[in-house]
C-alpha atoms as a PDB file:
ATOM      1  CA  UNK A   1      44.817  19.192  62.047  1.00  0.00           C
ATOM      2  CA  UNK A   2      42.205  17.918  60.078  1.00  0.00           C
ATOM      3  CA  UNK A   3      42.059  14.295  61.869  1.00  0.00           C
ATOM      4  CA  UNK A   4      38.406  14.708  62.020  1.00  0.00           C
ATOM      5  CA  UNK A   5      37.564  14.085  58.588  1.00  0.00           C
ATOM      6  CA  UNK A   6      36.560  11.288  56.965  1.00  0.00           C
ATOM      7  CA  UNK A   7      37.943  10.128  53.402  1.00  0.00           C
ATOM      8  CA  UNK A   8      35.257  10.846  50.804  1.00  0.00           C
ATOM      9  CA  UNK A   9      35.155  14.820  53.020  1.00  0.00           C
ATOM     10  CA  UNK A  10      38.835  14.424  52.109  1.00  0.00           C
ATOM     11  CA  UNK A  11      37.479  13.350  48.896  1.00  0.00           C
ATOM     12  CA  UNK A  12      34.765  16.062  48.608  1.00  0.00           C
ATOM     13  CA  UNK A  13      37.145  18.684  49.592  1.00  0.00           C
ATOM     14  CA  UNK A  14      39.898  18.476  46.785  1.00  0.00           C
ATOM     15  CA  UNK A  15      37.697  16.748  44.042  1.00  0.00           C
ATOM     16  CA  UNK A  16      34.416  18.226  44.137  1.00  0.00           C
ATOM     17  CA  UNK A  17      34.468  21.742  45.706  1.00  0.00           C
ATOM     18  CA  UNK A  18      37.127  23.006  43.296  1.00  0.00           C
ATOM     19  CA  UNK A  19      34.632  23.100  41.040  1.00  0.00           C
ATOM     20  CA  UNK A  20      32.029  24.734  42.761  1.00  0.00           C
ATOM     21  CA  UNK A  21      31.803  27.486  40.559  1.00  0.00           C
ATOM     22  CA  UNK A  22      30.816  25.427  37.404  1.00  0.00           C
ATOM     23  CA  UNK A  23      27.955  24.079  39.706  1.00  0.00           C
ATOM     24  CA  UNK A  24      26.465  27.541  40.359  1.00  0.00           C
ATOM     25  CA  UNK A  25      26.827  28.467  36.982  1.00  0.00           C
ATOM     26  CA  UNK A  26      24.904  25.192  35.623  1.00  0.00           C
ATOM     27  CA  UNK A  27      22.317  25.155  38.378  1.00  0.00           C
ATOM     28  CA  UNK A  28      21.415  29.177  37.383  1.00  0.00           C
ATOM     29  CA  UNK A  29      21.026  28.380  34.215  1.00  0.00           C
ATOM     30  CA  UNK A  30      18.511  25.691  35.149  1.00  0.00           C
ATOM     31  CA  UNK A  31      16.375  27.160  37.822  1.00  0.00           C
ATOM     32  CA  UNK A  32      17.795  31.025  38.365  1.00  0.00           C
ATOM     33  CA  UNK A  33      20.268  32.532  40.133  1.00  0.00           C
ATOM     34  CA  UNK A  34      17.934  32.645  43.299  1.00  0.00           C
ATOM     35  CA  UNK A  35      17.487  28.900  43.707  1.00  0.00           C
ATOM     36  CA  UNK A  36      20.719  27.865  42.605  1.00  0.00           C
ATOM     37  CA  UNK A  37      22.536  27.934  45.182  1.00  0.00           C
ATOM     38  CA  UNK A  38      19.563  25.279  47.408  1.00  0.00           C
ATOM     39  CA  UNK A  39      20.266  22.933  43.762  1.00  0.00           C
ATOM     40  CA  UNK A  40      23.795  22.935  44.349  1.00  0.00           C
ATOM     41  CA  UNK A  41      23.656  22.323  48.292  1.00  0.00           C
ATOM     42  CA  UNK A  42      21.159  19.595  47.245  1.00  0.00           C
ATOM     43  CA  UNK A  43      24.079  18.073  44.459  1.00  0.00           C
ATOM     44  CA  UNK A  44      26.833  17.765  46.999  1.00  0.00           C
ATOM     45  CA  UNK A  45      24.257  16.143  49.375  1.00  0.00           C
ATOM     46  CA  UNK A  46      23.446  13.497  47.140  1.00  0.00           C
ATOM     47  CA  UNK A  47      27.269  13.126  46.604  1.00  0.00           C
ATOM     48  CA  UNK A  48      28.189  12.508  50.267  1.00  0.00           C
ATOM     49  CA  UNK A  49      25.303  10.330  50.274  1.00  0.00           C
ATOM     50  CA  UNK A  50      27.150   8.112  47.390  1.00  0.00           C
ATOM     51  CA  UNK A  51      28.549   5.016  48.813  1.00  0.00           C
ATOM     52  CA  UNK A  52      30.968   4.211  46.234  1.00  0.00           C
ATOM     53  CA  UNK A  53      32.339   7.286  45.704  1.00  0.00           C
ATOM     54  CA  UNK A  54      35.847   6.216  44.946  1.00  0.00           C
ATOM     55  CA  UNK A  55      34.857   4.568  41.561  1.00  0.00           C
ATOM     56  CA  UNK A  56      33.320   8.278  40.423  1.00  0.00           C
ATOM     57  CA  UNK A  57      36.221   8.440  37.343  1.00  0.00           C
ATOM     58  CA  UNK A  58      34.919  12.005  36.489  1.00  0.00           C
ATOM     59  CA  UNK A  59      33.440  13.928  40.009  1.00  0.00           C
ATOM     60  CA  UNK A  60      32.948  17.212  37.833  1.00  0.00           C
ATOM     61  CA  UNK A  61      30.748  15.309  35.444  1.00  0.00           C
ATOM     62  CA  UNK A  62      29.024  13.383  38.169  1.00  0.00           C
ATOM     63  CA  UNK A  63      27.928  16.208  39.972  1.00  0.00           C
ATOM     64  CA  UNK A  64      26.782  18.681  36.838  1.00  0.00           C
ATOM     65  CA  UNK A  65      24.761  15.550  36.123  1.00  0.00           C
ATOM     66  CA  UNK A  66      23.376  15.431  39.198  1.00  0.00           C
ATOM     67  CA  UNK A  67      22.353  19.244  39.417  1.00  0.00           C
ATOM     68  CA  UNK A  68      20.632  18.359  36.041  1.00  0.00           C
ATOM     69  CA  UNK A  69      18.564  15.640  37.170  1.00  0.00           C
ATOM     70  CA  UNK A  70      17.283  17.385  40.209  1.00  0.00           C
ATOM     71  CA  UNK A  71      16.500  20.719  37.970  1.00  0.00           C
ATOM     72  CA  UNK A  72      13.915  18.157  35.933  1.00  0.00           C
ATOM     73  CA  UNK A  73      12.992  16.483  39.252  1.00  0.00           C
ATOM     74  CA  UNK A  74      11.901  20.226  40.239  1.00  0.00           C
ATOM     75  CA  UNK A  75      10.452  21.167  37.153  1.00  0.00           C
ATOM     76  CA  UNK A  76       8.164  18.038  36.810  1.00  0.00           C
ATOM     77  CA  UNK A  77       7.286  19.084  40.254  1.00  0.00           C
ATOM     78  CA  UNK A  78       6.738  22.630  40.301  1.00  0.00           C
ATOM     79  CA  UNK A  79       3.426  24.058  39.967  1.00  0.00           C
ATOM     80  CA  UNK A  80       3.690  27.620  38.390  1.00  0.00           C
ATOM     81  CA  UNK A  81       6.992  27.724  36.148  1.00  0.00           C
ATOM     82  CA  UNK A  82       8.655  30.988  35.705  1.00  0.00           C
ATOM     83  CA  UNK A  83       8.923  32.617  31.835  1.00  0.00           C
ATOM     84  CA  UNK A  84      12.745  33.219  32.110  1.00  0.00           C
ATOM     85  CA  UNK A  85      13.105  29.269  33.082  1.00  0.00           C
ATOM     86  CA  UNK A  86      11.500  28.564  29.778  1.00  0.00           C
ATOM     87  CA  UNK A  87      14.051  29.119  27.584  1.00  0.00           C
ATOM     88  CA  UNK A  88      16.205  26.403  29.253  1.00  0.00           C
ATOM     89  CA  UNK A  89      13.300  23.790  29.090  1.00  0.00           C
ATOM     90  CA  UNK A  90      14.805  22.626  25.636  1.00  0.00           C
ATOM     91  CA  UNK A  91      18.042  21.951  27.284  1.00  0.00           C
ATOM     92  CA  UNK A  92      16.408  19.778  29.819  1.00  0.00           C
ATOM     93  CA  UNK A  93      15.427  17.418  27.220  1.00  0.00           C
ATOM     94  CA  UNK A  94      11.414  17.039  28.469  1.00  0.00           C
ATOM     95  CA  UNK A  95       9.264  15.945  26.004  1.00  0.00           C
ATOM     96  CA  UNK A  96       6.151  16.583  25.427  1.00  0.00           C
ATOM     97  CA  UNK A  97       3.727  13.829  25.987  1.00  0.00           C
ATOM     98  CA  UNK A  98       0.412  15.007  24.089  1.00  0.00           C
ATOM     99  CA  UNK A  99       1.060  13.923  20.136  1.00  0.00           C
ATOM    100  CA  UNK A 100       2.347  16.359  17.343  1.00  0.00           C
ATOM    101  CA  UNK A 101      -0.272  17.623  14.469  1.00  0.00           C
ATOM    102  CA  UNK A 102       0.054  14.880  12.238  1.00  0.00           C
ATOM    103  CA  UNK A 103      -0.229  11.987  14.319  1.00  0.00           C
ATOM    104  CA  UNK A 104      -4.014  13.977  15.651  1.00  0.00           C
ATOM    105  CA  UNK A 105      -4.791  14.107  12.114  1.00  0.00           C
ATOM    106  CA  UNK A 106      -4.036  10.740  11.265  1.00  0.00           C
ATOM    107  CA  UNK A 107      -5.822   9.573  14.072  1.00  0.00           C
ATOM    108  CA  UNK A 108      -8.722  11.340  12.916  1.00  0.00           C
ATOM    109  CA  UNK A 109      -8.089  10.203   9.734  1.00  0.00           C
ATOM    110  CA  UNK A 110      -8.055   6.438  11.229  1.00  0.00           C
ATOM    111  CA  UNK A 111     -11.038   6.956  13.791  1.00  0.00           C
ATOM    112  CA  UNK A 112     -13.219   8.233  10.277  1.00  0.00           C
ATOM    113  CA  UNK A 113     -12.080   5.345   8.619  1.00  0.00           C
ATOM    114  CA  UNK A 114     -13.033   2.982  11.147  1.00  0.00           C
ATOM    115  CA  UNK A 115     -16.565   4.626  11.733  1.00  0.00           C
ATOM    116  CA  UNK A 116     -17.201   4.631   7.433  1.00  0.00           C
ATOM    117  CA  UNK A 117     -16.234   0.493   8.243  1.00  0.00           C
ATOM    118  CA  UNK A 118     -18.771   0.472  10.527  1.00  0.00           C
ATOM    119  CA  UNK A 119     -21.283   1.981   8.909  1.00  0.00           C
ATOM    120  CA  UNK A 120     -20.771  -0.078   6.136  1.00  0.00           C
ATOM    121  CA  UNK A 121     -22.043  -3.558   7.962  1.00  0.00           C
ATOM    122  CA  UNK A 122     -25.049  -5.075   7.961  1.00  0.00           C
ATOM    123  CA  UNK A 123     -27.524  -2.869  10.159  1.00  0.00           C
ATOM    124  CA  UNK A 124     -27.480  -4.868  13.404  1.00  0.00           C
ATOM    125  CA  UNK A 125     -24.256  -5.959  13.372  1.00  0.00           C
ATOM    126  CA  UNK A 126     -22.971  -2.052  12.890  1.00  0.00           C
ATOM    127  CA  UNK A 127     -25.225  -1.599  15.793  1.00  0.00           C
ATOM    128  CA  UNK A 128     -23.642  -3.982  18.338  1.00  0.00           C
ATOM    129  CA  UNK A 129     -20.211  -3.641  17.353  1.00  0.00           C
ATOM    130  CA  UNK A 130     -20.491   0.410  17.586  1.00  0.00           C
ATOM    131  CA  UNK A 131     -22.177  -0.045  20.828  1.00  0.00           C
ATOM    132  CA  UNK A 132     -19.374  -2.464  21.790  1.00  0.00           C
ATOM    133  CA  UNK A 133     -16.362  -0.587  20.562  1.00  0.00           C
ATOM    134  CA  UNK A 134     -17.426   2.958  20.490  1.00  0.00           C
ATOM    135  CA  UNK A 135     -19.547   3.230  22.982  1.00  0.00           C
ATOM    136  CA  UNK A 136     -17.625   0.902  25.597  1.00  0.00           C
ATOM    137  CA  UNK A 137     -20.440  -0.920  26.422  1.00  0.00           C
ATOM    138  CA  UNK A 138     -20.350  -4.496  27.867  1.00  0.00           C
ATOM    139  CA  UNK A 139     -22.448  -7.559  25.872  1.00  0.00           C
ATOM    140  CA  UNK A 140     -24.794  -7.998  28.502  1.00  0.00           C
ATOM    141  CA  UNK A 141     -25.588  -4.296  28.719  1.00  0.00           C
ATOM    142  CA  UNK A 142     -25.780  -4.357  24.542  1.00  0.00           C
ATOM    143  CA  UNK A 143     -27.810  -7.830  24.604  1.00  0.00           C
ATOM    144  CA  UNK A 144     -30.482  -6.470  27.305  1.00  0.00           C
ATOM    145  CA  UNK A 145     -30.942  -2.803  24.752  1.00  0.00           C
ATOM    146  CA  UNK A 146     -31.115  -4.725  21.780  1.00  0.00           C
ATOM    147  CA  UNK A 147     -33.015  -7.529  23.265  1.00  0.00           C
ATOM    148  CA  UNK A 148     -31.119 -10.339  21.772  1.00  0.00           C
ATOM    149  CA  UNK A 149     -29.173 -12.859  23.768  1.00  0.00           C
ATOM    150  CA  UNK A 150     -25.448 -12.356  24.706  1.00  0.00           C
ATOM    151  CA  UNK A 151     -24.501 -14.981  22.217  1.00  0.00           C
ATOM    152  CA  UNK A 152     -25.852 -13.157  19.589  1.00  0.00           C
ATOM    153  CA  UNK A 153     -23.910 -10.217  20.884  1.00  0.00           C
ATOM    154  CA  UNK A 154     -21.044 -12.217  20.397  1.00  0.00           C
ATOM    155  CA  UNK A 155     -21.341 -13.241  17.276  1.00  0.00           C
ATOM    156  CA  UNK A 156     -21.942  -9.613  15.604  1.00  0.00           C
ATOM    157  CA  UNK A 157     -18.927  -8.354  17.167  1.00  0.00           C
ATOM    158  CA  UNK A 158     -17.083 -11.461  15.516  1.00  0.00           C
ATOM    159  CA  UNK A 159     -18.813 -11.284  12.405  1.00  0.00           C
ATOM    160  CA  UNK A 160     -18.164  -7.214  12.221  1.00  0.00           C
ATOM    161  CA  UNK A 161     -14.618  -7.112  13.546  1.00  0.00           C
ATOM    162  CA  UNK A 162     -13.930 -10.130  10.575  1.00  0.00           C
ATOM    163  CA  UNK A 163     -15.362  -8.220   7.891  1.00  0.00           C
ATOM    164  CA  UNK A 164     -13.642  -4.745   8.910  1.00  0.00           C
ATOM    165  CA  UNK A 165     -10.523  -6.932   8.520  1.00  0.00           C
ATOM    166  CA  UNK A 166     -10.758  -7.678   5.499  1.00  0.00           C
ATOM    167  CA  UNK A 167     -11.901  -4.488   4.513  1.00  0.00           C
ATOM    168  CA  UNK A 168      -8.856  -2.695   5.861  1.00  0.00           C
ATOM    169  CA  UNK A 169      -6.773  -5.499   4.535  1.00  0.00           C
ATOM    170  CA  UNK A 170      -8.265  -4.759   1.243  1.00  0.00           C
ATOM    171  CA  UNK A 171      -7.853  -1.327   1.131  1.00  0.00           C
ATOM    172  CA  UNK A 172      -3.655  -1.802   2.329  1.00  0.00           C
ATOM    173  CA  UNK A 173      -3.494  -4.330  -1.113  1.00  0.00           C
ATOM    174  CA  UNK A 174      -5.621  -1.672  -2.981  1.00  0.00           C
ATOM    175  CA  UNK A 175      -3.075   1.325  -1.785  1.00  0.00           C
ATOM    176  CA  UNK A 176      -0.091  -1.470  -3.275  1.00  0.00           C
ATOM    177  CA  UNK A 177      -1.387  -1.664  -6.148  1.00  0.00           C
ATOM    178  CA  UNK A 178      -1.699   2.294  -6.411  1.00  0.00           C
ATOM    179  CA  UNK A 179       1.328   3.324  -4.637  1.00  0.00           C
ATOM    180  CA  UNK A 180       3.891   0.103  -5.333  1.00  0.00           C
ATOM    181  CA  UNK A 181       7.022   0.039  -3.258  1.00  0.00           C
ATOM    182  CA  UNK A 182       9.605   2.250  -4.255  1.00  0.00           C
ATOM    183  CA  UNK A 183      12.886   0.110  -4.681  1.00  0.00           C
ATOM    184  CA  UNK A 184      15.729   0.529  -2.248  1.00  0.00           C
ATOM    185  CA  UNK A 185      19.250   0.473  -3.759  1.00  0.00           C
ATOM    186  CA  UNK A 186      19.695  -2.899  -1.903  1.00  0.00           C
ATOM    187  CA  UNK A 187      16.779  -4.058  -3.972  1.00  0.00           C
ATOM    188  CA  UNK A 188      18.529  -2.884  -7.153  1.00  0.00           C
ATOM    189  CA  UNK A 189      21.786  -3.873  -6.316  1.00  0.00           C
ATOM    190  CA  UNK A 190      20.510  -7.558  -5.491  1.00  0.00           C
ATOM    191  CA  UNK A 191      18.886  -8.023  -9.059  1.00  0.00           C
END
């Protein structure tokens, strides 16, 4: 009777569909009870798209896995996100590319540190290299403000990125000395 269809809809129908509810249920969660349904549609087309469908070992999985990855497709997508899809954000594991507190402050921290270097070379050579480095500019652009010649140029922002390497590699042997390494217990155990 049913001649017509193929193996993986023979597949589909006594592997996948059985299921079906679980797929509503997980797709709701993600994106509401209003759009789940066009998530799950969207799952089992993938599925019948899936040429090797006979090596799926787990179809249940394969498909709640599925409806998860197109719920984050959406949501990287979407343009207005509603409040009550919020709360399932942290399930979706999306992280959040703009940094955390401390690593703003210690890049504050770092950028201060770097500018006190600067400030700290000889006059011109501070100049160039915060022209350079800060600034963005390009060593013909510096050369032609400064009027000095591009090797010049050159040779402050060699000079001053030399010295503010040893001054930072200073300070890191200066911080040793007050802050030694605490000993591990494979250090202790070795001695």
């Amino acid at each position: 009777m049913l001649g017509w269809l193929r193996d993986i809809d023979r597949w589909f129908v006594a592997e996948v569909l059985p299921h079906a509810p679980a797929y509503r249920a997980k797709a709701a969660y993600f994106c509401g009870r209003d759009d789940a349904d066009d998530l799950v549609q969207e799952a089992y087309a993938r599925v019948l798209e899936t040429p090797d469908y006979r090596r799926i070992v787990t179809p249940r999985g394969f498909v709640l896995t599925i409806i998860h990855n197109l719920a984050l497709e959406r949501l990287r997508r979407a343009n207005v996100v509603r409040i009550d899809l919020l709360a399932s954000m942290d399930m979706l594991d999306v992280a959040d590319p703009a940094p955390d507190a401390f690593a703003l402050a210690a890049g504050r921290s770092e950028m201060q540190r770097l500018l006190d270097l600067i400030d700290a070379l000889p006059a011109q050579c501070a100049r160039v290299l915060h022209m350079r480095k800060i600034r963005g500019m390009p060593p013909v652009a510096i050369a032609e403000a400064l009027s000095i010649s591009v090797s010049t140029v050159e040779k402050h922002i060699a000079k001053g990125l030399a010295l503010i390497t040893k001054a930072r590699r200073d300070d890191e042997a200066q911080m040793e000395e007050v802050c030694p390494a605490v000993p591990t217990s494979r250090n202790i155990m070795s001695t």
